[in-house]
Protein backbone atom coordinates (compact mmCIF):
# COMPACT_ATOMS: atom_id res chain seq x y z
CA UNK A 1 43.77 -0.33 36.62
CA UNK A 2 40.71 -2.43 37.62
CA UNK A 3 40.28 -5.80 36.75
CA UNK A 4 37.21 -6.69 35.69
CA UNK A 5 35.79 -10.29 34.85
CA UNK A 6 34.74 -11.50 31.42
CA UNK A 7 36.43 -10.57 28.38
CA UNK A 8 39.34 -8.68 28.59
CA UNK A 9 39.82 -6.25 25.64
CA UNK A 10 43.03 -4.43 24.60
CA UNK A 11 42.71 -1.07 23.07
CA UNK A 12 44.03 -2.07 20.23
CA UNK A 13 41.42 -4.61 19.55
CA UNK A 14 39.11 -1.96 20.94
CA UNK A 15 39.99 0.22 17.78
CA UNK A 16 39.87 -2.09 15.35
CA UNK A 17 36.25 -2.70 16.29
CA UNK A 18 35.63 0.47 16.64
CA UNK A 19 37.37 1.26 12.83
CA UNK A 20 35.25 -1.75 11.76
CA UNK A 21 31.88 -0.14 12.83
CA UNK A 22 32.86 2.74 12.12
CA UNK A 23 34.87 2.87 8.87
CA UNK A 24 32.97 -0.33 6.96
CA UNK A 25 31.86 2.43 4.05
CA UNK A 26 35.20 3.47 3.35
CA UNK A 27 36.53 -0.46 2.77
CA UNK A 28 32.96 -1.12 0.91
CA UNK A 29 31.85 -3.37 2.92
CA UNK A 30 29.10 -1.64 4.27
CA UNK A 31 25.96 -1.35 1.31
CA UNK A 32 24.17 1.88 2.38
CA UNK A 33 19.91 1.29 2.53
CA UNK A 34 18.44 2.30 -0.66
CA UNK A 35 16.00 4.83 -0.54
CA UNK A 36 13.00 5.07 -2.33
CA UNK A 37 12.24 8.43 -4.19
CA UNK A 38 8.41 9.38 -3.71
CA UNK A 39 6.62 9.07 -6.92
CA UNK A 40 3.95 11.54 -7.75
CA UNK A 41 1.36 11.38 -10.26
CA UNK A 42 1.44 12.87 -13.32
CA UNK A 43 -1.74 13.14 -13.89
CA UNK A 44 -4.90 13.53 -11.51
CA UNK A 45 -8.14 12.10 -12.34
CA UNK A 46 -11.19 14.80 -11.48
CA UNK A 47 -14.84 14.71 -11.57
CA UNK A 48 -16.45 17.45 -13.66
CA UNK A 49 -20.22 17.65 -13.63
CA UNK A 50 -21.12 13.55 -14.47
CA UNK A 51 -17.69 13.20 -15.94
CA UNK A 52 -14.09 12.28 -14.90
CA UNK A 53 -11.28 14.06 -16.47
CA UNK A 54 -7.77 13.00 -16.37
CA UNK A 55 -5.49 16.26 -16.27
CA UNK A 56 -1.64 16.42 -16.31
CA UNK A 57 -0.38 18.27 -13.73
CA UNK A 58 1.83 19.69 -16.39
CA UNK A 59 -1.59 21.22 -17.67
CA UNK A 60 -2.07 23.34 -14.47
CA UNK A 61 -0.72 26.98 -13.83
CA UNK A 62 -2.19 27.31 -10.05
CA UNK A 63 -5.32 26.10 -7.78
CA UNK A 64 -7.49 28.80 -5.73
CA UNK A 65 -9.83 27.86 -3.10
CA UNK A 66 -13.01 28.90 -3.69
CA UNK A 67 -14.67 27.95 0.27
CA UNK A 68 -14.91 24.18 0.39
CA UNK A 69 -14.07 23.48 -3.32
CA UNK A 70 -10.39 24.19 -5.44
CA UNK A 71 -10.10 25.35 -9.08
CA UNK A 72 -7.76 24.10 -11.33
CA UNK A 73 -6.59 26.76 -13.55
CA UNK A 74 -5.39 25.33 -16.24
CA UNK A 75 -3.91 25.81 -19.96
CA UNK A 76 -6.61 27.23 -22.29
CA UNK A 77 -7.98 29.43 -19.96
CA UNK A 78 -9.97 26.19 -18.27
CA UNK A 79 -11.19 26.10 -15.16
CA UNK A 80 -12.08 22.96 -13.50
CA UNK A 81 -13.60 22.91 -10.22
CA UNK A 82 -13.24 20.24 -7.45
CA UNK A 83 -14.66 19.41 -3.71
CA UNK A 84 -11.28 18.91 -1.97
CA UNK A 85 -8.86 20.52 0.03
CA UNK A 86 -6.04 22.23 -0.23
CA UNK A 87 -3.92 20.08 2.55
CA UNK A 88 -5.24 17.30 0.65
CA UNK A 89 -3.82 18.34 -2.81
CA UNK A 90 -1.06 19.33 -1.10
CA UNK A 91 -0.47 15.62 0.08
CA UNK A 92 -1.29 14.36 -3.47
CA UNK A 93 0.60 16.86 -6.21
CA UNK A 94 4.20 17.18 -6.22
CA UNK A 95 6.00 19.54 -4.04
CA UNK A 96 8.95 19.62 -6.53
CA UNK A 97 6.41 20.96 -8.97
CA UNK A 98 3.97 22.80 -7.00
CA UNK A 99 4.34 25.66 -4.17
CA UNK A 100 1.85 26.60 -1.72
CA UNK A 101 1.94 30.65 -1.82
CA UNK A 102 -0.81 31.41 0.17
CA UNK A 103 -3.35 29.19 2.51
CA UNK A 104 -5.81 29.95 -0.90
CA UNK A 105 -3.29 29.58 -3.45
CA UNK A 106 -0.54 26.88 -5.13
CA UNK A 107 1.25 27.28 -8.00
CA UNK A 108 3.03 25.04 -10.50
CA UNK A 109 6.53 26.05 -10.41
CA UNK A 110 6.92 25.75 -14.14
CA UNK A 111 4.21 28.23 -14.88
CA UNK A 112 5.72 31.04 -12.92
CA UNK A 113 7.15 34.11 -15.76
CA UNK A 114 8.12 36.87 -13.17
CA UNK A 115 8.62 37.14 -9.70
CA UNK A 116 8.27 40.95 -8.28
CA UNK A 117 7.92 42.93 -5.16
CA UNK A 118 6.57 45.85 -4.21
CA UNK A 119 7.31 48.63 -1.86
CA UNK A 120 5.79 46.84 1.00
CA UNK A 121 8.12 44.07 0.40
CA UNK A 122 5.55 41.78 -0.48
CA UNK A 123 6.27 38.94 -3.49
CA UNK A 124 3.78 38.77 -6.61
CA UNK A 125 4.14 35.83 -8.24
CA UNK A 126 3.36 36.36 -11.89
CA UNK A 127 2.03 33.30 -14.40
CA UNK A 128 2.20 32.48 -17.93
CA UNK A 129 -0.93 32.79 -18.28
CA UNK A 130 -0.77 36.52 -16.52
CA UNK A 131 -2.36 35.44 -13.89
CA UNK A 132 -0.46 37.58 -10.82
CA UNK A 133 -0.60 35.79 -7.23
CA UNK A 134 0.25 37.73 -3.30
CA UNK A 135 2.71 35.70 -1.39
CA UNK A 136 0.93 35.94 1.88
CA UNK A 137 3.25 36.59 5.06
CA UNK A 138 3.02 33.20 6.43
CA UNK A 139 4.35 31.57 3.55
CA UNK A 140 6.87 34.01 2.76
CA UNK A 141 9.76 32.22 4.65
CA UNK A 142 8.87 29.19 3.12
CA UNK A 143 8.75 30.01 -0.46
CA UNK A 144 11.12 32.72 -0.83
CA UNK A 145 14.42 30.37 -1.56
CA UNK A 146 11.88 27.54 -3.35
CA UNK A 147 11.30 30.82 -5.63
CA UNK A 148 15.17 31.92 -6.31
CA UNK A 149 16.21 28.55 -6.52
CA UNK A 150 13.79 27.78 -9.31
CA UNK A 151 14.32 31.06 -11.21
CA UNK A 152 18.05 30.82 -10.91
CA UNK A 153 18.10 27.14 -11.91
């Protein structure tokens, strides 16, 4: 055994630091960090022609890019149209609520009826308001357990 100079540790008290590190939670005297849920909006504010509209997010079934502007498909058979992008409203809009399909289409998880495939394999997404939506390859992966998990839910 080497000696070394400075402190001079047993294991024992070796393990009991190492339990007190280690172990705190368990004898609650460790206070884990609270974390802060990321809040959404519930509503979105959009300009229409002159005018802004506020629009629950509730309100929408999906958004389709249309080149460099979305539409907001919404309840009533409304369509409002908007100069942003979709990585943008992706940022903005709630992932728990929305799901990107396609790099042209999200949908609001709530407004999905059916989900089908075809022979190809590929998913349809199908709305409440009929509306029926391609699951491109890409996002496939991504949304295929976002999809059961929802339905099954």
């Amino acid at each position: 055994m080497k000696a070394t100079h400075g402190s001079h540790e047993t294991s024992a008290q070796r393990s009991q630091s190492y339990f007190e590190r280690n172990f705190s939670l368990m004898a609650g005297q460790f206070t884990p960090p609270v974390i802060e849920k990321e809040t959404f909006p519930q509503n979105i504010v959009i300009r229409s022609g002159p005018e802004l509209i506020r629009l629950s997010t509730k309100a929408i079934y999906s958004i389709e890019a249309a080149g460099d502007y979305m539409c907001f498909n919404c309840h009533g058979g409304k369509t409002h149209v908007v100069r942003k992008t979709m990585k943008q409203l992706q940022d903005e809009l709630d992932p728990a609520q929305f799901l990107r399909i396609h790099r042209s289409n999200m949908v609001n998880k709530n407004s999905i009826a059916q989900v089908t495939s075809d022979i190809n394999g590929e998913i349809i997404v199908v709305l409440n308001s009929g509306q029926s939506l391609k699951v491109s390859r890409r996002y496939k992966s991504k949304v295929t357990p976002q999809i059961r998990s929802f339905l099954y839910n």
